[in-house]
Structure formats: C-alpha cells, structure tokens
C-alpha atoms as a PDB file:
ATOM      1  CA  UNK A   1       0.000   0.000   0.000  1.00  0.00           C
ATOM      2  CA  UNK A   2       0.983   3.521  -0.743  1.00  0.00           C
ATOM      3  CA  UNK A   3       0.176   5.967   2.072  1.00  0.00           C
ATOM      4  CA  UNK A   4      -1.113   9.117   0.592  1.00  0.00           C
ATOM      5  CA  UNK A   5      -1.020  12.507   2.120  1.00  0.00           C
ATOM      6  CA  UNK A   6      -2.735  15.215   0.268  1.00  0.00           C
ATOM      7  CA  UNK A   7      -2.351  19.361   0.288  1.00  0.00           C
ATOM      8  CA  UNK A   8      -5.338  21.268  -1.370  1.00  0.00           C
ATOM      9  CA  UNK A   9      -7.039  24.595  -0.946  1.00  0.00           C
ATOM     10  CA  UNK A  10     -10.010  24.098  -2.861  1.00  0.00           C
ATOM     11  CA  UNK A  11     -12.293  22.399  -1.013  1.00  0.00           C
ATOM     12  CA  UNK A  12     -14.209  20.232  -3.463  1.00  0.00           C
ATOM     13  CA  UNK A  13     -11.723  19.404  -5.246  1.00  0.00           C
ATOM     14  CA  UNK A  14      -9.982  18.492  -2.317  1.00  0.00           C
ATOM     15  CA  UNK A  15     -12.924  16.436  -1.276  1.00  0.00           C
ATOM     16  CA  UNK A  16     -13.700  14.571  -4.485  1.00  0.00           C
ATOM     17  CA  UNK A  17     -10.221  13.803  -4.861  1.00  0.00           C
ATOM     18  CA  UNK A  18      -9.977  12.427  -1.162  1.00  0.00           C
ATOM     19  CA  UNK A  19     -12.711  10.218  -1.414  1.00  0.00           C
ATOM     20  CA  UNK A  20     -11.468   8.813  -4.941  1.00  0.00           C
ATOM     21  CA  UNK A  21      -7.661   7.886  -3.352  1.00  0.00           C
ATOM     22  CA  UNK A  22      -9.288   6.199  -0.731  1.00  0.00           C
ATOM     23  CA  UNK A  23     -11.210   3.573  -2.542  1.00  0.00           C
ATOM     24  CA  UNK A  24      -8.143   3.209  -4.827  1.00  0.00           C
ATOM     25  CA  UNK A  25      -6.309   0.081  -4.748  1.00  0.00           C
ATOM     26  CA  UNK A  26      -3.125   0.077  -3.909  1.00  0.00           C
ATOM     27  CA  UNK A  27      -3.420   3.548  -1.927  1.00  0.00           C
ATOM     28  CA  UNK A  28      -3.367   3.928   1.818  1.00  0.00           C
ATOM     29  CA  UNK A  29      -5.108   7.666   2.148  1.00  0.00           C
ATOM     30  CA  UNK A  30      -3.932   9.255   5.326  1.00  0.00           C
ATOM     31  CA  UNK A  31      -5.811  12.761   4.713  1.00  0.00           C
ATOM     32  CA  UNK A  32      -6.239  15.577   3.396  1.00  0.00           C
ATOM     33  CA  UNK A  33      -5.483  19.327   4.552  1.00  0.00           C
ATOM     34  CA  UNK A  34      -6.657  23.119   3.071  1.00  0.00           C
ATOM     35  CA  UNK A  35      -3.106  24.452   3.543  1.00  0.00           C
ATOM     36  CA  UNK A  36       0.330  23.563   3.916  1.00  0.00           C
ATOM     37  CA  UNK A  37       1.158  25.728   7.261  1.00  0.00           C
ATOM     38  CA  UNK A  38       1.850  22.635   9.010  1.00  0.00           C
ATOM     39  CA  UNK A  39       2.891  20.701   6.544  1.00  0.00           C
ATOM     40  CA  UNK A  40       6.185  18.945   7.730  1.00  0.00           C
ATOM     41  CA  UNK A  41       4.848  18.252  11.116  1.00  0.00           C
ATOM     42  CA  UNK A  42       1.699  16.094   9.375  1.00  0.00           C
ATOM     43  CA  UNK A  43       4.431  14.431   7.232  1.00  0.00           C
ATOM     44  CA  UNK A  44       6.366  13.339  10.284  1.00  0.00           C
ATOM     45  CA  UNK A  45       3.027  12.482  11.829  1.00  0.00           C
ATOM     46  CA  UNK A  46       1.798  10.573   8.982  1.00  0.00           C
ATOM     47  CA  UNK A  47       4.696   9.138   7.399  1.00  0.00           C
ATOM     48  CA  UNK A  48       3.606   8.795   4.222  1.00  0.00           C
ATOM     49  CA  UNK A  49       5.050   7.696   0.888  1.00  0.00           C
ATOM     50  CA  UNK A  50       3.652  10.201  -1.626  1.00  0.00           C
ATOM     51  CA  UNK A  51       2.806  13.981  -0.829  1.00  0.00           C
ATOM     52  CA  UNK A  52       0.293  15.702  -3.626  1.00  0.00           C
ATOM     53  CA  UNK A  53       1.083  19.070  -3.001  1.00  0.00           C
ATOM     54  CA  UNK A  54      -0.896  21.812  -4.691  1.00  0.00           C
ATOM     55  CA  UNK A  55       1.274  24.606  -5.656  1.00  0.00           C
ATOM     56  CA  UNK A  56      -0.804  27.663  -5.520  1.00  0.00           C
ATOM     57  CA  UNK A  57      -1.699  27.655  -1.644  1.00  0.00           C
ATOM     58  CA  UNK A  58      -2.632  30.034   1.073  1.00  0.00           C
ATOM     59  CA  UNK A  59      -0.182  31.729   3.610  1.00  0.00           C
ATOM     60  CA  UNK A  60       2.656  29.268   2.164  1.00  0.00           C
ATOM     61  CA  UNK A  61       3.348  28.339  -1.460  1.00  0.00           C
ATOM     62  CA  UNK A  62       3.023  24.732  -2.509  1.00  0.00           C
ATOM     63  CA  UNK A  63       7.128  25.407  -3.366  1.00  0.00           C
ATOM     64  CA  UNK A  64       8.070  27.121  -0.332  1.00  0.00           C
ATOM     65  CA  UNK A  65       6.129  23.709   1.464  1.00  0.00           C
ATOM     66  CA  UNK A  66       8.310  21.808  -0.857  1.00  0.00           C
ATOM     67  CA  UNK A  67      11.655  23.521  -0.017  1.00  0.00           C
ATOM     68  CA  UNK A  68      11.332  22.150   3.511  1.00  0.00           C
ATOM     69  CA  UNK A  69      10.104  19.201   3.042  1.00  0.00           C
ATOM     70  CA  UNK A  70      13.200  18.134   0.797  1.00  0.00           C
ATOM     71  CA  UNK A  71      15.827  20.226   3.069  1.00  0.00           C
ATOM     72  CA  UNK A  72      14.506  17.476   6.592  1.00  0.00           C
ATOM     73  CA  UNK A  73      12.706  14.785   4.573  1.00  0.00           C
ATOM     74  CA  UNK A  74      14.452  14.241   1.561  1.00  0.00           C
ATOM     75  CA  UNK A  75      13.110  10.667   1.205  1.00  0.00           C
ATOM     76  CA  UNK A  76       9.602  11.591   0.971  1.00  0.00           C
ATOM     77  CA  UNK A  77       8.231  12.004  -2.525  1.00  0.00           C
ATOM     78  CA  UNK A  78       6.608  15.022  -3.733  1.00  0.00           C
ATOM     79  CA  UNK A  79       4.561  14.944  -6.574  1.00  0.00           C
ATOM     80  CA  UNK A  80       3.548  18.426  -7.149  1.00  0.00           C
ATOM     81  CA  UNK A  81       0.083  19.747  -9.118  1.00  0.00           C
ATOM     82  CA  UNK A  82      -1.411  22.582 -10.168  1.00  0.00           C
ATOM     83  CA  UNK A  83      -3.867  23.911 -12.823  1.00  0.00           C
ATOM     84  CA  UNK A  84      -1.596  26.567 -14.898  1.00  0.00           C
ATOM     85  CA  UNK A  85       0.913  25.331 -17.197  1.00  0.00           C
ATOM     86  CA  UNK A  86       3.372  27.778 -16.297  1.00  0.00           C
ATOM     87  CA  UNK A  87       6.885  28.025 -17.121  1.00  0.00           C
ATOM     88  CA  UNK A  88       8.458  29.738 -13.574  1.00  0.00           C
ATOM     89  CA  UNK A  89       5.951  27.392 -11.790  1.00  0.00           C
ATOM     90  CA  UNK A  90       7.452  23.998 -13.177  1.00  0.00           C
ATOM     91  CA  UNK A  91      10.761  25.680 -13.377  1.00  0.00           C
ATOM     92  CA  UNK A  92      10.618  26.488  -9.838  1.00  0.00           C
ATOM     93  CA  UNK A  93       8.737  23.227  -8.575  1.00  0.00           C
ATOM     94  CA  UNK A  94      11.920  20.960 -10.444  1.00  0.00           C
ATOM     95  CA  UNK A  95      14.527  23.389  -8.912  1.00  0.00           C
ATOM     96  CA  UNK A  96      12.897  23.026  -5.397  1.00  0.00           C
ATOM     97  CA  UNK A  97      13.346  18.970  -5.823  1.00  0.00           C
ATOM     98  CA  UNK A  98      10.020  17.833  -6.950  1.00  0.00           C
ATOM     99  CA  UNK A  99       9.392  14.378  -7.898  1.00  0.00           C
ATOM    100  CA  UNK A 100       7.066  14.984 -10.792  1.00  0.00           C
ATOM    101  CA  UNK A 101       4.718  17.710 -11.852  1.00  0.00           C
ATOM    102  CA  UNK A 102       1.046  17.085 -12.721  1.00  0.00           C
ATOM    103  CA  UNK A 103      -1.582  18.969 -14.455  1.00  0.00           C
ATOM    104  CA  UNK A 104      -4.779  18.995 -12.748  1.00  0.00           C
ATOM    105  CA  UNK A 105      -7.616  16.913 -14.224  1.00  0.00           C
ATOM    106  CA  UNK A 106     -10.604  15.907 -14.442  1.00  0.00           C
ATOM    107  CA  UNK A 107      -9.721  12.094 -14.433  1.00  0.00           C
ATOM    108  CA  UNK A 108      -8.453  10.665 -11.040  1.00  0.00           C
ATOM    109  CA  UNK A 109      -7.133   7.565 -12.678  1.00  0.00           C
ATOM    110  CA  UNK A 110      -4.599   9.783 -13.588  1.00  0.00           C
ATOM    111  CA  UNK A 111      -3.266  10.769 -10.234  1.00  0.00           C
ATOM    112  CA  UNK A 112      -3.275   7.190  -9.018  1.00  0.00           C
ATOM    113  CA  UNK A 113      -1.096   6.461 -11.900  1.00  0.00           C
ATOM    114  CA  UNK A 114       1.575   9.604 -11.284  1.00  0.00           C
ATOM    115  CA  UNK A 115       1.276   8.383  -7.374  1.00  0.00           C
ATOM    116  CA  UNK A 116       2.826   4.636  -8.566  1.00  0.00           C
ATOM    117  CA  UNK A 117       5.161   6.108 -10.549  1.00  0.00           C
ATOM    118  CA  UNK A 118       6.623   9.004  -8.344  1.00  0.00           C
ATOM    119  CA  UNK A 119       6.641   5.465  -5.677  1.00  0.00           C
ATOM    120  CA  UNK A 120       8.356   3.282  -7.956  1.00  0.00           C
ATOM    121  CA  UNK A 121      10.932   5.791  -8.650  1.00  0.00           C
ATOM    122  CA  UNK A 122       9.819   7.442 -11.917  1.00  0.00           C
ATOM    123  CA  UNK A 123      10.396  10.912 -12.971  1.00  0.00           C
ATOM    124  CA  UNK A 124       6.689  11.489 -13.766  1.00  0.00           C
ATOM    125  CA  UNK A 125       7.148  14.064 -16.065  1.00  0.00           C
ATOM    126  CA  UNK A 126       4.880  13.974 -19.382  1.00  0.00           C
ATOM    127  CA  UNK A 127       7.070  14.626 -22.398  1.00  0.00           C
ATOM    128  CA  UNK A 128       5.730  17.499 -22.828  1.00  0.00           C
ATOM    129  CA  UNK A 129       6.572  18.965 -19.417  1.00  0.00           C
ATOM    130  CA  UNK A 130       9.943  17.437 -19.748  1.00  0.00           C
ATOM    131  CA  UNK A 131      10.188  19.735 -23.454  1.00  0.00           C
ATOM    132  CA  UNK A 132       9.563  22.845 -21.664  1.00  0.00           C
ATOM    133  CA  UNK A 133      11.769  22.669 -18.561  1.00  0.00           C
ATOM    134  CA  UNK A 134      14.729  21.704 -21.519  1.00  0.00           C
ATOM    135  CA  UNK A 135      14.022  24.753 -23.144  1.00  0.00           C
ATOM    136  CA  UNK A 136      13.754  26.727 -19.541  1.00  0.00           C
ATOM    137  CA  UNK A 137      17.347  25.489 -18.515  1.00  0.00           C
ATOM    138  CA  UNK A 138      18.443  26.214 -22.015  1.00  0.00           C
ATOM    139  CA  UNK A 139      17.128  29.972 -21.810  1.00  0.00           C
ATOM    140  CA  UNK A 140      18.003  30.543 -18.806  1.00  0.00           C
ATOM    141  CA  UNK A 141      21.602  29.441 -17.976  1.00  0.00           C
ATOM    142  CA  UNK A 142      24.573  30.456 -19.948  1.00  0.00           C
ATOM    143  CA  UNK A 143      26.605  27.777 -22.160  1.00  0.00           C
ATOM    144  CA  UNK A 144      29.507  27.065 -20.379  1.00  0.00           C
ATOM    145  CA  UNK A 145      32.545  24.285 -21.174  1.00  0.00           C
ATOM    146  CA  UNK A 146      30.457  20.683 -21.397  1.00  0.00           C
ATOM    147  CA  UNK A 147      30.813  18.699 -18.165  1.00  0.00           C
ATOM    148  CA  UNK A 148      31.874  15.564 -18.534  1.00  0.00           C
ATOM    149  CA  UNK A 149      29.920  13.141 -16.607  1.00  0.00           C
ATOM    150  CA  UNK A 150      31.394   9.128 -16.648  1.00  0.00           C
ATOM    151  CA  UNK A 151      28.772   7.284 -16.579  1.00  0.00           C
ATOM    152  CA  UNK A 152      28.963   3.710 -16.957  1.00  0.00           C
ATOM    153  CA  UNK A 153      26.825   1.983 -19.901  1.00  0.00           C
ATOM    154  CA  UNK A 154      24.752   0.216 -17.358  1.00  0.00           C
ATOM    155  CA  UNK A 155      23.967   3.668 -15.851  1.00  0.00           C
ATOM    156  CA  UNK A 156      23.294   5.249 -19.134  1.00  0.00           C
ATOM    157  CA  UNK A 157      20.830   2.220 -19.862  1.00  0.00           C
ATOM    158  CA  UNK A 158      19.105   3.263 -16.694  1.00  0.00           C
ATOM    159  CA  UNK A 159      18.909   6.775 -17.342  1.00  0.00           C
ATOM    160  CA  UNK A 160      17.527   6.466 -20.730  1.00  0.00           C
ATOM    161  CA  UNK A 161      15.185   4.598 -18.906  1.00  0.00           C
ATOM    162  CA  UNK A 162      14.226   7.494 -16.681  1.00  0.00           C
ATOM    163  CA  UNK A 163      13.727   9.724 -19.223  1.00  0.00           C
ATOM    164  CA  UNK A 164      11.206   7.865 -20.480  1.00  0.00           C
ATOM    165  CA  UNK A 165       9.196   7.744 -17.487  1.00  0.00           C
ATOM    166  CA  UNK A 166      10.081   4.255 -16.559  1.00  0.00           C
ATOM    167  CA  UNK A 167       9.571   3.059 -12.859  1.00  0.00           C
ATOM    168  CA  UNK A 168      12.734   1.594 -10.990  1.00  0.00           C
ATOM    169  CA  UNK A 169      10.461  -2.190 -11.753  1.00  0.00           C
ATOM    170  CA  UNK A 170      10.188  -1.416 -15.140  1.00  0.00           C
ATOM    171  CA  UNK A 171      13.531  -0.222 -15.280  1.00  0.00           C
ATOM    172  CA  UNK A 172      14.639  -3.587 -13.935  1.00  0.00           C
ATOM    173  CA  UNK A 173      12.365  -5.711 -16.366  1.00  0.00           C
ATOM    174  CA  UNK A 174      13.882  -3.846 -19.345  1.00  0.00           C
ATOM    175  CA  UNK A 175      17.408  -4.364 -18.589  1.00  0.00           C
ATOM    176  CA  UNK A 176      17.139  -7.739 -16.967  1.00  0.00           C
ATOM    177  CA  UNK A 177      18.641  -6.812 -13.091  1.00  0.00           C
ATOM    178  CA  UNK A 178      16.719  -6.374 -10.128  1.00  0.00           C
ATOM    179  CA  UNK A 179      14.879  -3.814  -8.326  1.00  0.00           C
ATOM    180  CA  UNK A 180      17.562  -3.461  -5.792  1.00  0.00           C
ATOM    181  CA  UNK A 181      20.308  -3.059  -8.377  1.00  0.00           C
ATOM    182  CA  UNK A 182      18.568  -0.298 -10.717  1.00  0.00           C
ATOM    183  CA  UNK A 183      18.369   1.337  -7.245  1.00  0.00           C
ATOM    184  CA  UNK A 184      21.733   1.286  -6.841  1.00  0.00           C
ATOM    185  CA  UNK A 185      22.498   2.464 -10.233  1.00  0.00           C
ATOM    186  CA  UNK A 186      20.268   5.802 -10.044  1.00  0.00           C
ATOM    187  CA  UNK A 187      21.824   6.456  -6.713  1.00  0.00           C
ATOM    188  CA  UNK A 188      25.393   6.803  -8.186  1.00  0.00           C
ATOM    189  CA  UNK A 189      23.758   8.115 -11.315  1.00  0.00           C
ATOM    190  CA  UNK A 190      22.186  10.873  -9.052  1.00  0.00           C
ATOM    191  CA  UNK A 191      25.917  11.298  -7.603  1.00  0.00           C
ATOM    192  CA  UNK A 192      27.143  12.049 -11.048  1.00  0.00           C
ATOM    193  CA  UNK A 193      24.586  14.635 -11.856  1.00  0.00           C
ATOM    194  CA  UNK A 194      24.905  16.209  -8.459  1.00  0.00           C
ATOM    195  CA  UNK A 195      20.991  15.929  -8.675  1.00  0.00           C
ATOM    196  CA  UNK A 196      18.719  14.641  -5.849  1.00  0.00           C
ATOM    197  CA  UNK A 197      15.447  13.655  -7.577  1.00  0.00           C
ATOM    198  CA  UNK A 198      14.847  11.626 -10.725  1.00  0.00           C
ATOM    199  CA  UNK A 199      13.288  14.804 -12.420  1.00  0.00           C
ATOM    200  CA  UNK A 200      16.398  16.646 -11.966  1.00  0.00           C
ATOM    201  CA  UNK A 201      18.172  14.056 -13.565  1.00  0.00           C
ATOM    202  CA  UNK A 202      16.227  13.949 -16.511  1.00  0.00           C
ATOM    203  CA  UNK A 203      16.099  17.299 -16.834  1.00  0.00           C
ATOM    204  CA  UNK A 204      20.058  16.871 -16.740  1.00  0.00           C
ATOM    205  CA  UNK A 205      20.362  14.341 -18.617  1.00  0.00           C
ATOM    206  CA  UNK A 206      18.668  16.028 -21.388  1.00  0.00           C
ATOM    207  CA  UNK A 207      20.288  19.464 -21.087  1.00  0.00           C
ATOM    208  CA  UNK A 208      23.479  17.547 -21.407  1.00  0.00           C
ATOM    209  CA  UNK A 209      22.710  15.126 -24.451  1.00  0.00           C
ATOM    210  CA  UNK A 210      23.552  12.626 -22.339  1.00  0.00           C
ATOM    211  CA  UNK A 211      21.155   9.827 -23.955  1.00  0.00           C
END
C-alpha cells in the first residue's frame, strides 16, 4: 500500500479527490489538509510515501512547502500539481526537488497512476513537461565548457530509462537486473549529476545530451 497525504485549498476538489484515493487500490489515504502551514509536522506524523502538493496555496506556497520538506525529509516524494501550465511554476517546482509535476484533471485515474510512478521511482514528467523545462534550462543558464559526466553503460541504460518515465520495476524488467540493483544504479547516477530527484536528472540528462 501507498500511504497518501494530500495538500489542497479548494475544497471540493480536495474532497472529491480524497474520497477517490481512498477507494483506490493500492493507496493507503492518510488525509487531506486546506493548507500547507503545518505541513512537515503532518508528514512526520503521517509518514507517508507520496505527498500531492498543490502549488498555488494560502499563507505558504506549494514550493516554499516543498523547499522544507526536501531540506529534513528528503526521502519523501513530492509529486507536485497545479492547474496553470506555467513556465516559472514547473521551473521552480523541479529546482525546489520535486518528484514529478502534474496537471490537474478531471480524471483521477490519472493521479493514481503519477502516485505509482513518483513510488516506484519514476520521474513522472509527461514529455511534454519534460520539453519545456529543456528549453527553460536552455534559456536561462549560460553555455559554459560541457561537463563531462562518466557514466557507466549500465547507468546510461538506466537513465535512458528514466527519461522515459520508466519506474525503478520497469527499469529492472527492461534491462534484466533487479529492483535493488537499478536502485543502486540511479543512486550513483544521481551522484554524477549532483541531482537529488529523478526529475532533476532527466532534466540533466537532457540538457546535457547525455542519452
């Protein structure tokens, strides 16, 4: 089971989405909460697997929420969602260490399925998403000597992997190791990339032509 803690301001959709995540299968729904004041204390209290964190919130941003969450939980995955496809938002959401960025929707399936990824290790980042914070990195930093990042075939295997979405099981399946190894692999992949989330790395990875 996947404990669930959700972060939402508006109410009904905070409530409709609430009572679809706890009939889902597969998803252990711990609550859900109008702001994200408190946030870090109902993480510790709740100890759960995957935050959805809105990003536009009241008295606290979704990202500022985020920030702290990743500077004293940095295991806990974030999977961050909002309804304006907006390039400082998702710039700003993948800088703050975000797991993955979602569009809100009017299909619920569709967070259930971002939830298992983000879990599994994905980068949960549509292609399209993935497009635009390319071209945001690309605008907004200056060129500078390439880096040269050694990674190993294996590891670039993996990567390509993550770029594609792929969760750390399907990851495994498609190269034929196991669970535990891809995991070790994207840690010393992450080490490469000086990175901390599999977004980052893909965003990386990417920027860099590195697949």
């Amino acid at each position: 089971m996947i404990r669930v803690l959700l972060f939402e301001d508006n109410k009904n959709f905070r409530e409709s989405l609430a009572l679809y995540l706890a009939s889902a299968d597969g998803i252990w729904f711990s609550g859900a909460f109008g702001n994200a004041i408190d946030a870090l204390s109902l993480i510790k209290k709740y100890k759960p697997d995957v935050v959805l964190m809105d990003i536009q919130m009241p008295k606290i941003t979704g990202i500022e929420a985020l920030l702290e969450i990743k500077k004293h939980l940095p295991t806990v995955k974030v999977l961050m969602q909002t309804v304006f496809d907006d390039d400082d938002k998702i710039f700003a959401a993948i800088c703050a260490g975000a797991d993955g960025y979602i569009l809100k929707n009017p299909h619920p399936e569709t967070y259930v399925q971002a939830i298992e990824e983000v879990h599994e290790g994905g980068s949960c980042l549509t292609p399209s998403i993935a497009n635009r914070v390319l071209k945001m990195f690309q605008s907004q930093f200056v060129r500078q000597q390439p880096e040269y990042i050694d990674l190993t075939q294996r590891e670039k295997e993996v990567l390509q992997c993550m770029v594609k979405g792929m969760s750390y099981k399907m990851i495994a399946d498609a190269c034929s190791i196991s669970y535990y190894t891809v995991c070790d692999h994207v840690k010393h992949i992450y080490e490469k990339l000086h990175v901390n989330s599999a977004s980052e790395a893909v965003v990386k990875a990417l920027e860099m032509k590195l697949v």
